[in-house]
C-alpha atoms as a PDB file:
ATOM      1  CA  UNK A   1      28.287  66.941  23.119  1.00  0.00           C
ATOM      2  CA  UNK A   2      26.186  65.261  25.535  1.00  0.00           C
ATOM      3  CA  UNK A   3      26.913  61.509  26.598  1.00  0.00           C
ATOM      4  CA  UNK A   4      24.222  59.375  26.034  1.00  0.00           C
ATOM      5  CA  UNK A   5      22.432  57.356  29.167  1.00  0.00           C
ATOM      6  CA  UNK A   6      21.883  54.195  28.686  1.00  0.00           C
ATOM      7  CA  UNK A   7      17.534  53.524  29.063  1.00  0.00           C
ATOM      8  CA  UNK A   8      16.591  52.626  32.643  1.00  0.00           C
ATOM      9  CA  UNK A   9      15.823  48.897  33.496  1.00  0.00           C
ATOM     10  CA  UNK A  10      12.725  50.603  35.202  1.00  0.00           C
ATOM     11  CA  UNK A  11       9.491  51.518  33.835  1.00  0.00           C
ATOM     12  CA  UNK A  12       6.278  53.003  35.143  1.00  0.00           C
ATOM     13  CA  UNK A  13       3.067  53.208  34.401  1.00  0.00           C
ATOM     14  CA  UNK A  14       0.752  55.460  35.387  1.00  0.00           C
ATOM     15  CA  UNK A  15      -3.346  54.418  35.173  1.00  0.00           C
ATOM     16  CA  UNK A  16      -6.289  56.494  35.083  1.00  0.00           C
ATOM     17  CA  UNK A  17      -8.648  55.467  38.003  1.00  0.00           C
ATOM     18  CA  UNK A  18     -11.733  56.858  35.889  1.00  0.00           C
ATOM     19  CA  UNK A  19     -14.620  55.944  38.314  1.00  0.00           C
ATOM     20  CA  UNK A  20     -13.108  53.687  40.433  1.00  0.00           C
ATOM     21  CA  UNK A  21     -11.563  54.821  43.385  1.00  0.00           C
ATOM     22  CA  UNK A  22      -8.704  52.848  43.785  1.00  0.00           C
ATOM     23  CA  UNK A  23      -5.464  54.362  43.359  1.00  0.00           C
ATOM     24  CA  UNK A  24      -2.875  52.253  40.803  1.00  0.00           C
ATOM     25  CA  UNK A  25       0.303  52.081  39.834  1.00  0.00           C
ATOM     26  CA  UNK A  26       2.550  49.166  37.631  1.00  0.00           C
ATOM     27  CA  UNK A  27       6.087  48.726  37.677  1.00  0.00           C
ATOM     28  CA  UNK A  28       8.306  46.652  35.273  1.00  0.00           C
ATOM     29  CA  UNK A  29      12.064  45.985  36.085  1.00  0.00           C
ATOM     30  CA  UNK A  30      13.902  44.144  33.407  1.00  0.00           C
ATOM     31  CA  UNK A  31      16.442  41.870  35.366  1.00  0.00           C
ATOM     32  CA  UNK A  32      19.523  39.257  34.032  1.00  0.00           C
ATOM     33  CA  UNK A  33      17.535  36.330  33.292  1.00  0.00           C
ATOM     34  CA  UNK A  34      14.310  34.654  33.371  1.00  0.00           C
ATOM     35  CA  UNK A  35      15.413  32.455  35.660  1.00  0.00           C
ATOM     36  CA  UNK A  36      15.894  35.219  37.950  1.00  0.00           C
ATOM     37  CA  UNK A  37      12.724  36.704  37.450  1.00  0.00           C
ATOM     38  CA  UNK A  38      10.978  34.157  38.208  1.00  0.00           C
ATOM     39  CA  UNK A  39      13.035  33.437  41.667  1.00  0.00           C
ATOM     40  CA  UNK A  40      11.932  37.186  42.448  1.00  0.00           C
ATOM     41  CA  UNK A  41       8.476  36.437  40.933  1.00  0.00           C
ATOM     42  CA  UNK A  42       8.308  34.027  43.654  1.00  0.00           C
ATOM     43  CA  UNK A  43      10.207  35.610  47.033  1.00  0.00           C
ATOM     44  CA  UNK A  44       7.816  38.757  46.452  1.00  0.00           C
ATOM     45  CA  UNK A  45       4.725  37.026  46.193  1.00  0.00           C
ATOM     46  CA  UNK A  46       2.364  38.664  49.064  1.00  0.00           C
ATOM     47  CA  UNK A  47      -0.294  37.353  50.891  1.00  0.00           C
ATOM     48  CA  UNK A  48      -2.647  40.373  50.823  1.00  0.00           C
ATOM     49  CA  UNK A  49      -5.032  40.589  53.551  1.00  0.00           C
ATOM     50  CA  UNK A  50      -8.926  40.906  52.909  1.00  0.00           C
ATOM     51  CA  UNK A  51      -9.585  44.401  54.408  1.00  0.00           C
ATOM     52  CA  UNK A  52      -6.112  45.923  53.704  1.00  0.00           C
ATOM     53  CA  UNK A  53      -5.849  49.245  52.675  1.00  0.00           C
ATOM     54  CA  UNK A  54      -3.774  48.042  49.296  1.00  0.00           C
ATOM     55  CA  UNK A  55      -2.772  45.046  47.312  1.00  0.00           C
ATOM     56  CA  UNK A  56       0.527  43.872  45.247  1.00  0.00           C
ATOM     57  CA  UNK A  57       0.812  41.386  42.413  1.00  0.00           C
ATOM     58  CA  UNK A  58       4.298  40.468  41.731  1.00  0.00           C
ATOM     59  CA  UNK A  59       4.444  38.043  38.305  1.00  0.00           C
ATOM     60  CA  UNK A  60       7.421  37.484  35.794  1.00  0.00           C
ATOM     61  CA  UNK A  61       7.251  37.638  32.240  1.00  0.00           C
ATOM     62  CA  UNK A  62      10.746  36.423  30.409  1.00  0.00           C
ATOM     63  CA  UNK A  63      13.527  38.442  32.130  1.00  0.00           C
ATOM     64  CA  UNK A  64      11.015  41.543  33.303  1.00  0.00           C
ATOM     65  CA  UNK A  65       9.273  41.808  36.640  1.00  0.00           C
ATOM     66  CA  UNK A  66       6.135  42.932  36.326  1.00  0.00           C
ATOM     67  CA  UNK A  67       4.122  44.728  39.898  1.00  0.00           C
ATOM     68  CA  UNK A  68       1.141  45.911  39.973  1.00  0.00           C
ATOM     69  CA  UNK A  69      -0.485  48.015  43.043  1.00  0.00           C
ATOM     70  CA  UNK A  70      -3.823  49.285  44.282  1.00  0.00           C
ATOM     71  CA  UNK A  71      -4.729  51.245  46.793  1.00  0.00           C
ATOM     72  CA  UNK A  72      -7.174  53.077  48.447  1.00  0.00           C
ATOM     73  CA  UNK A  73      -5.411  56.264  48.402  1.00  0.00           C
ATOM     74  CA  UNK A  74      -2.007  57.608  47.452  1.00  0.00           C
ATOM     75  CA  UNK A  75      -0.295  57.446  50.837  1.00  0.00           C
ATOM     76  CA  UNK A  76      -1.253  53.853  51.124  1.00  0.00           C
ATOM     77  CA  UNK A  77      -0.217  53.399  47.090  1.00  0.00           C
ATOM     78  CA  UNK A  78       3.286  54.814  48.462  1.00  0.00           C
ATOM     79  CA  UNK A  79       3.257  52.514  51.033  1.00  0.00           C
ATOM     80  CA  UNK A  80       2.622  49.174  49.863  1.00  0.00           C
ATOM     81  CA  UNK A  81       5.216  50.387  46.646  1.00  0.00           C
ATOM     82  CA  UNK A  82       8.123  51.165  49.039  1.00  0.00           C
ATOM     83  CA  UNK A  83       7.697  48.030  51.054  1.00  0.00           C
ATOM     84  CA  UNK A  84       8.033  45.552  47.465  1.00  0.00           C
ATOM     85  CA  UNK A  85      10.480  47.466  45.827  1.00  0.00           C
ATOM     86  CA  UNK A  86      12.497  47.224  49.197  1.00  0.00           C
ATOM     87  CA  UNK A  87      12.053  43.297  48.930  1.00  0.00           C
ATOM     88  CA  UNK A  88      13.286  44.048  45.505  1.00  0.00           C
ATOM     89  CA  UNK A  89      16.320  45.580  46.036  1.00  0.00           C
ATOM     90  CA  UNK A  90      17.416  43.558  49.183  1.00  0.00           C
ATOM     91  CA  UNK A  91      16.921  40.302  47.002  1.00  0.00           C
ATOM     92  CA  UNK A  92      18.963  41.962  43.928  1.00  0.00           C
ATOM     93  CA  UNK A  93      21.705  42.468  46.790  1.00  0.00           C
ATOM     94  CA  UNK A  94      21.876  39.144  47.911  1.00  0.00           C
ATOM     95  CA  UNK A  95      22.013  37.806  44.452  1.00  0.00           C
ATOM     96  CA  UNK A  96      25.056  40.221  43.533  1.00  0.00           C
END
């Protein structure tokens, strides 16, 4: 008998770039509270640079965080998702 996980607070989404170059990527976290969504809505709200290589939007819905990321190619994808989910987790630390 196996023990049963309990579902991830994280999803991913995975989108077809179809003709558009861009690579993409979304990430939801479900989090304690709206309230504290929207705090982290706010603390990870970028300002992304005309001419960067990739782009973030950070926006709470209810008690999820939602991100979405583009890119111009996967290592830059990687990038710009390992930088806000690092913001992420050092926020959800000093909130603990």
């Amino acid at each position: 008998m196996q023990n049963a996980r309990p579902p991830s607070p994280i999803s991913t989404q995975r989108q077809d770039t179809g003709s558009d170059s861009l690579a993409r990527a979304e990430v939801s976290i479900a989090l304690g509270s709206p309230k504290e969504a929207e705090i982290f809505s706010r603390a990870m709200s970028v300002d992304n640079k005309p001419g960067s290589k990739s782009s973030s939007v950070v926006k709470a819905n209810g008690e999820t965080l939602h991100m979405s990321f583009r890119a111009v190619d996967s290592s830059s994808l990687r990038a710009v998702m390992n930088s806000v989910l690092r913001e992420v987790k050092i926020a959800n630390q000093m909130l603990i």
